[in-house]
Protein backbone atom coordinates (compact mmCIF):
# COMPACT_ATOMS: atom_id res chain seq x y z
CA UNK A 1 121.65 14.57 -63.56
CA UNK A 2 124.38 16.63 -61.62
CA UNK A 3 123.72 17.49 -57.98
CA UNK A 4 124.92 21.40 -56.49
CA UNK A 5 125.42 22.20 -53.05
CA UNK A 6 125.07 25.66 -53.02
CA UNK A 7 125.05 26.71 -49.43
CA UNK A 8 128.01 28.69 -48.62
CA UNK A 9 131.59 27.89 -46.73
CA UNK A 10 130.89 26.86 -43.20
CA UNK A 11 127.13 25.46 -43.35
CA UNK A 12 128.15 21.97 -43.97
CA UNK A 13 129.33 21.87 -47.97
CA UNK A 14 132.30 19.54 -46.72
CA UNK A 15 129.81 17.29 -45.18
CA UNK A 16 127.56 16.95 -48.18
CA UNK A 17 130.09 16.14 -50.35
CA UNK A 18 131.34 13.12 -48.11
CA UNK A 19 127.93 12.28 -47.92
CA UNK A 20 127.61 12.14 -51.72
CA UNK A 21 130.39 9.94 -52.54
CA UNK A 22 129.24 7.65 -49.83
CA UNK A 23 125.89 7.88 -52.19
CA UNK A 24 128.50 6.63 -55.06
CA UNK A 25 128.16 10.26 -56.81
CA UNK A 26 131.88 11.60 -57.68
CA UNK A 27 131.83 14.46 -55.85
CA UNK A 28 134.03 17.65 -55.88
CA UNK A 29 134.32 20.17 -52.93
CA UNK A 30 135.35 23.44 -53.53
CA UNK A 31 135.74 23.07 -57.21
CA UNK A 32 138.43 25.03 -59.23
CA UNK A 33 137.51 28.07 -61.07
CA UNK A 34 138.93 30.32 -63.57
CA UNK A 35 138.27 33.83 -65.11
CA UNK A 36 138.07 35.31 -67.90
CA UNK A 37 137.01 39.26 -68.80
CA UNK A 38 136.05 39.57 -65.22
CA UNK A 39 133.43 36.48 -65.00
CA UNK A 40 134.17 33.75 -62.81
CA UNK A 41 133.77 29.85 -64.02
CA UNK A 42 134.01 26.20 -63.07
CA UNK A 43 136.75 24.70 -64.48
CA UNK A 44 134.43 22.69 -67.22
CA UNK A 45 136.92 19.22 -66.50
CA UNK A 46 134.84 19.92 -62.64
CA UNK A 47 131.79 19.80 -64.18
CA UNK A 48 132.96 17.20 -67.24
CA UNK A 49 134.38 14.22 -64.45
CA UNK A 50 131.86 14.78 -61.56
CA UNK A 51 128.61 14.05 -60.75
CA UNK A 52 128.48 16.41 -57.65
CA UNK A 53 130.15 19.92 -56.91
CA UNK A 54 129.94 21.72 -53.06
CA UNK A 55 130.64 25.69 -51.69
CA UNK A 56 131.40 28.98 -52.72
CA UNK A 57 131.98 28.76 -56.38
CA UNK A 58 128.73 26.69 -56.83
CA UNK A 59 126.94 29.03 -54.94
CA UNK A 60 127.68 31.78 -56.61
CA UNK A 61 126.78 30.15 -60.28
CA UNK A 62 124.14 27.94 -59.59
CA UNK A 63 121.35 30.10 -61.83
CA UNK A 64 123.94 29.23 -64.82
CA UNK A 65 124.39 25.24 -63.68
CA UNK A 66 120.81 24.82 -63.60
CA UNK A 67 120.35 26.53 -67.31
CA UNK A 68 123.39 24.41 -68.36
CA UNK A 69 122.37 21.49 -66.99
CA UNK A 70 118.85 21.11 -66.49
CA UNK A 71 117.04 18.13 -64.59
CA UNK A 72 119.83 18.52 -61.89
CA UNK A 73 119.67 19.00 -58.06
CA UNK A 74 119.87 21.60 -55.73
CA UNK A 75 121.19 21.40 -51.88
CA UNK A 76 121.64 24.54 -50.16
CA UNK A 77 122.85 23.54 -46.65
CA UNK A 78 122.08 26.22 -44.23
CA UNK A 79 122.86 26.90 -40.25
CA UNK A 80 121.95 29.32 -37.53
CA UNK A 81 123.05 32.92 -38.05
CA UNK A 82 125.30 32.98 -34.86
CA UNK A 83 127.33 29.91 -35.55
CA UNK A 84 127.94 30.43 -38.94
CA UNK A 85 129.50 33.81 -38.21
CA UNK A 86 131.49 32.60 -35.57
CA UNK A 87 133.00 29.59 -37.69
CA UNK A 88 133.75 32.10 -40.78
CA UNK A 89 135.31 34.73 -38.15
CA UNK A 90 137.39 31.49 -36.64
CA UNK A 91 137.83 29.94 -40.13
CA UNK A 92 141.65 31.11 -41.16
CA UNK A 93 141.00 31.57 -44.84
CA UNK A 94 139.30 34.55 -44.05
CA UNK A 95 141.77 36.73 -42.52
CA UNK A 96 144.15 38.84 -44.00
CA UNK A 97 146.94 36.59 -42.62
CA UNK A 98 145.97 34.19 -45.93
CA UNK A 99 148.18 34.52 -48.36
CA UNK A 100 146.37 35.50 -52.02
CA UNK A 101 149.00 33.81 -54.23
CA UNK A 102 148.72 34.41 -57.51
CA UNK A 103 146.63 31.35 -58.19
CA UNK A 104 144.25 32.16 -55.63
CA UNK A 105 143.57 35.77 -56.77
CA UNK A 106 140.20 34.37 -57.90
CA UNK A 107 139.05 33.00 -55.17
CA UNK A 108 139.78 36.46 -53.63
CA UNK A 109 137.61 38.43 -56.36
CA UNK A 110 135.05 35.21 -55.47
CA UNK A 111 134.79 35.94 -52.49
CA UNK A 112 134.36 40.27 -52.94
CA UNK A 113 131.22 39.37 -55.37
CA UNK A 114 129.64 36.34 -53.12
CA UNK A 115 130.27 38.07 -49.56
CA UNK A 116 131.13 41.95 -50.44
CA UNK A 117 134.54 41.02 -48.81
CA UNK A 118 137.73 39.50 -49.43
CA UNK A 119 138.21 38.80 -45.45
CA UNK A 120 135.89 38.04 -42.87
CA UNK A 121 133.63 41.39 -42.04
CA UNK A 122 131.01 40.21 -39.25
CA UNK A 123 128.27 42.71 -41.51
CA UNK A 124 129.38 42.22 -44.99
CA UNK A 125 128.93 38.56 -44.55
CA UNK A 126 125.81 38.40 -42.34
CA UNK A 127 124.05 40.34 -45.22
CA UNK A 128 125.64 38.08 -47.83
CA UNK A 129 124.15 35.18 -46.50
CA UNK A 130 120.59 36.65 -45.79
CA UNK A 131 121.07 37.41 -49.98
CA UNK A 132 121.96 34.54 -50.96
CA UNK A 133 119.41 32.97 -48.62
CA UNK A 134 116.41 35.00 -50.52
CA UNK A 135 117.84 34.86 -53.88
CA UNK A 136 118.14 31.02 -53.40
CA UNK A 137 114.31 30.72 -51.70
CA UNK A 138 113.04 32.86 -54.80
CA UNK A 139 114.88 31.39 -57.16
CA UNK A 140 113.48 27.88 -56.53
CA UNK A 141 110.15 28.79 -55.32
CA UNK A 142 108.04 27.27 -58.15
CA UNK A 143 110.13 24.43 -58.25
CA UNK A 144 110.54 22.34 -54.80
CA UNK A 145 111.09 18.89 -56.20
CA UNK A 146 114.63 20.62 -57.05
CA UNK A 147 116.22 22.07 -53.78
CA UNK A 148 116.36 20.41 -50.56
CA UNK A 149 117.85 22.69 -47.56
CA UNK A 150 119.56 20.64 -45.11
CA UNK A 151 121.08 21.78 -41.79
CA UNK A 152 123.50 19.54 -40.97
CA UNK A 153 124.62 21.26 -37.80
CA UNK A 154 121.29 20.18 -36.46
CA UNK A 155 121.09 16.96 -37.81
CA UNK A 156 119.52 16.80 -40.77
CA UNK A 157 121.53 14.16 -42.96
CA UNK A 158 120.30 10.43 -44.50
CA UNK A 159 116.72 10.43 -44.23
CA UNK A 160 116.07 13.91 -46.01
CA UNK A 161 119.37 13.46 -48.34
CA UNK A 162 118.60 10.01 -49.23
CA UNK A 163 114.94 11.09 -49.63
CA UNK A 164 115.13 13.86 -51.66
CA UNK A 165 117.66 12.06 -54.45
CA UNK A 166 115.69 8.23 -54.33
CA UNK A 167 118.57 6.60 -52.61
CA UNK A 168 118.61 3.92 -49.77
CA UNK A 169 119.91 5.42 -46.62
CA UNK A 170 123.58 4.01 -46.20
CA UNK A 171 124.38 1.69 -43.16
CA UNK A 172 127.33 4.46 -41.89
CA UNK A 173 126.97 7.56 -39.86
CA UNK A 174 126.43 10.96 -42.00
CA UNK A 175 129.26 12.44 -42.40
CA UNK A 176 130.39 15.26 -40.07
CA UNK A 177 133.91 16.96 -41.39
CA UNK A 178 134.36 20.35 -39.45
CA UNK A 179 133.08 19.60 -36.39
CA UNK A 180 135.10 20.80 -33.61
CA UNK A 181 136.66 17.83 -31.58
CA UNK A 182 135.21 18.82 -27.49
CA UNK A 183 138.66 19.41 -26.00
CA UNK A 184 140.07 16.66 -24.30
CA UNK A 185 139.35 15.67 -20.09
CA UNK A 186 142.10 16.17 -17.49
């Protein structure tokens, strides 16, 4: 069985993949992807050496995963609206100012066909992730023993992760990756 996250950047994919090795899956975050005649894939040695794969390129091919490899769970971590756009608009990957190295062109044509946009744009990506939102409800409708949306940012975390893949719920905190650090007292 492999396990997906496919919520997008900034709803808690880091998270859930810390989570999941502390689970003892081998999980991958942001997986490597290649291209070839315009379609965008996992690098198969991803999907070959782990057990779990978080973020954008998962969440763009999950349909294909799940025919590929079928018996496997979903996890599409979600968040409010409001903060997600504000950590994508703070998040500095998403500005112009990144530097689309050779390398990374495909994360850049990623990005176009997941969001509409390279770089942050407050509309493109609010209507990118009420799409993938629907496509992701629809797509699983029938089928609720395979997704489990977690909101991380809220608090969701053990009981419904540990629940949803038959695990004991680990003596350690959930994990928490990106969460900003309250600054400091004077």
């Amino acid at each position: 069985m492999k396990i997906f996250g496919i919520g997008l950047s900034r709803t808690g994919t880091t998270s859930l993949s810390s989570a999941l090795e502390l689970l003892g899956y081998r999980s991958f975050h942001f997986p490597f992807i290649r291209s070839f005649l315009g379609k965008i894939y996992i690098k198969q040695q991803y999907l070959d050496n782990y057990d779990a794969l978080t973020d954008t390129p998962v969440a763009l091919l999950y349909k294909e995963l799940d025919k590929k490899y079928p018996g496997s769970k979903f996890i599409y971590t979600v968040r409010d609206m409001d903060g997600w756009l504000a950590s994508c608009e703070k998040y500095p990957a998403f500005h112009p100012a990144s530097d689309f190295s050779e390398s990374n062109k495909i994360t850049a044509r990623l990005r176009r066909r997941l969001f509409g946009s390279e770089y942050f744009d407050r509309e493109k990506f609010k209507a990118a992730y009420l799409r993938h939102e629907s496509e992701v409800m629809e797509y699983f409708k029938d089928r609720p023993e395979d997704l489990l949306v977690l909101n991380v940012t809220t608090g969701d975390g053990w009981e419904p992760l540990c629940q949803f893949l038959g695990k004991d719920i680990p003596e350690v905190p959930f994990p928490n990756k990106n969460k900003k650090k309250a600054p400091a007292a004077n």
